[in-house]
C-alpha atoms as a PDB file:
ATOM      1  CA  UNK A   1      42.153 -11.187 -18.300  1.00  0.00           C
ATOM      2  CA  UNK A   2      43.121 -13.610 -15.451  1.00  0.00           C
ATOM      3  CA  UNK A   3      41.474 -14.452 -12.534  1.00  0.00           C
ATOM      4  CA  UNK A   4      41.033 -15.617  -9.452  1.00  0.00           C
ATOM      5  CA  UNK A   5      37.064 -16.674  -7.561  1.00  0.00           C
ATOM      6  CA  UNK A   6      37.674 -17.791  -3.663  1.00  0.00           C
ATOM      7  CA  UNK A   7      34.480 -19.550  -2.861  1.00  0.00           C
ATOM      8  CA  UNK A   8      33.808 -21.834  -0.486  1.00  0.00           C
ATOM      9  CA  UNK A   9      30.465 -23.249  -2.016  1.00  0.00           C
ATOM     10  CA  UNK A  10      30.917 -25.793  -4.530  1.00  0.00           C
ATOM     11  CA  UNK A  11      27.879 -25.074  -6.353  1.00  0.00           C
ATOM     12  CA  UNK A  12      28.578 -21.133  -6.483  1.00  0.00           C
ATOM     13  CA  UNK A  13      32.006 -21.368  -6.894  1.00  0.00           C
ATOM     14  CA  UNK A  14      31.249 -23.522 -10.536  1.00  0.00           C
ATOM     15  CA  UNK A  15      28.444 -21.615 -11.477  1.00  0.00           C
ATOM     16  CA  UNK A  16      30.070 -18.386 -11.292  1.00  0.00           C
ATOM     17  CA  UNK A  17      33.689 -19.573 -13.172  1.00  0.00           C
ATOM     18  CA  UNK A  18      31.239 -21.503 -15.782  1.00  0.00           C
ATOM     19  CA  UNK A  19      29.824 -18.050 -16.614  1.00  0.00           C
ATOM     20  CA  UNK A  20      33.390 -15.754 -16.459  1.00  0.00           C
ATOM     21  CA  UNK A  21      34.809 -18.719 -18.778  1.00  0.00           C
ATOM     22  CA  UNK A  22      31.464 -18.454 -21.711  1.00  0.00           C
ATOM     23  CA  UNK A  23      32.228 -14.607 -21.262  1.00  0.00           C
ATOM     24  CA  UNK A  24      36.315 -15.278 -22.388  1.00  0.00           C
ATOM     25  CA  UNK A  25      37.998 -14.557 -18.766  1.00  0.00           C
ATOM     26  CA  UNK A  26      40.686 -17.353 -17.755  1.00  0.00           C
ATOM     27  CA  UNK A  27      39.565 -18.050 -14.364  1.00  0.00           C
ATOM     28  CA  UNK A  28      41.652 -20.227 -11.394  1.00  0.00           C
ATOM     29  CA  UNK A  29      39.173 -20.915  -8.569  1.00  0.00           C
ATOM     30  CA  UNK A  30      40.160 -21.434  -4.716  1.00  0.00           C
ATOM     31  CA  UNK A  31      37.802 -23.136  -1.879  1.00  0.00           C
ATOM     32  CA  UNK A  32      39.460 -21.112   1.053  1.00  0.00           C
ATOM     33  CA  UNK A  33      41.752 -18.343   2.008  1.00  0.00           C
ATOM     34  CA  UNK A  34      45.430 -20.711   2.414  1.00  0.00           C
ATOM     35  CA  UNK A  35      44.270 -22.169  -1.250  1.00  0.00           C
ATOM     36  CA  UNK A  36      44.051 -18.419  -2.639  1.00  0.00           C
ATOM     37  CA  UNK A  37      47.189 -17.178  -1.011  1.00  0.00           C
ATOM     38  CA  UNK A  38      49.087 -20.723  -2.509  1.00  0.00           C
ATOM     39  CA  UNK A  39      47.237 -19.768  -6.169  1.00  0.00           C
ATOM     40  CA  UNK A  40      48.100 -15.901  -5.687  1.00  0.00           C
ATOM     41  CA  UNK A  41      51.899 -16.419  -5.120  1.00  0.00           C
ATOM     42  CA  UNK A  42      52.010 -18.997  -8.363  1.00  0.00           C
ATOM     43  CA  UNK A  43      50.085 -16.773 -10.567  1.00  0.00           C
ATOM     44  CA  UNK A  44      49.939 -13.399 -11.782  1.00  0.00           C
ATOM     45  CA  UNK A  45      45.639 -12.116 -11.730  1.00  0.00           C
ATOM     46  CA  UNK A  46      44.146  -9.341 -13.046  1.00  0.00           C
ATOM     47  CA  UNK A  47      41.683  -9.621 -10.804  1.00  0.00           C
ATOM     48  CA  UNK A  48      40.613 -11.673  -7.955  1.00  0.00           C
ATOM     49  CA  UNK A  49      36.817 -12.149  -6.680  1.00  0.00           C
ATOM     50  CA  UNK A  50      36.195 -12.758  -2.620  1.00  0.00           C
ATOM     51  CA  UNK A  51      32.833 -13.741  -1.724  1.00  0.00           C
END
């Protein structure tokens, strides 16, 4: 399963794709809404995280 985290804390952002990746997800993270949309039209997710 593919997906996507938009964070915009460093910190957060790492610690949560460090724990998706030890569970087995392929994860692509963005820092803010125009990196997401340029991620989103490149790449097909399963799922994508906002927080």
């Amino acid at each position: 399963m593919k997906l996507l985290l938009v964070e915009d804390e460093a910190m957060l952002s790492k610690s949560v794709s460090k724990g998706l990746r030890l569970l087995g997800y392929a994860i692509d993270c963005a820092f803010d809404g125009e990196e997401a949309l340029e991620l989103y039209a490149l790449n097909e997710y399963d799922l994508m995280i906002l927080t």
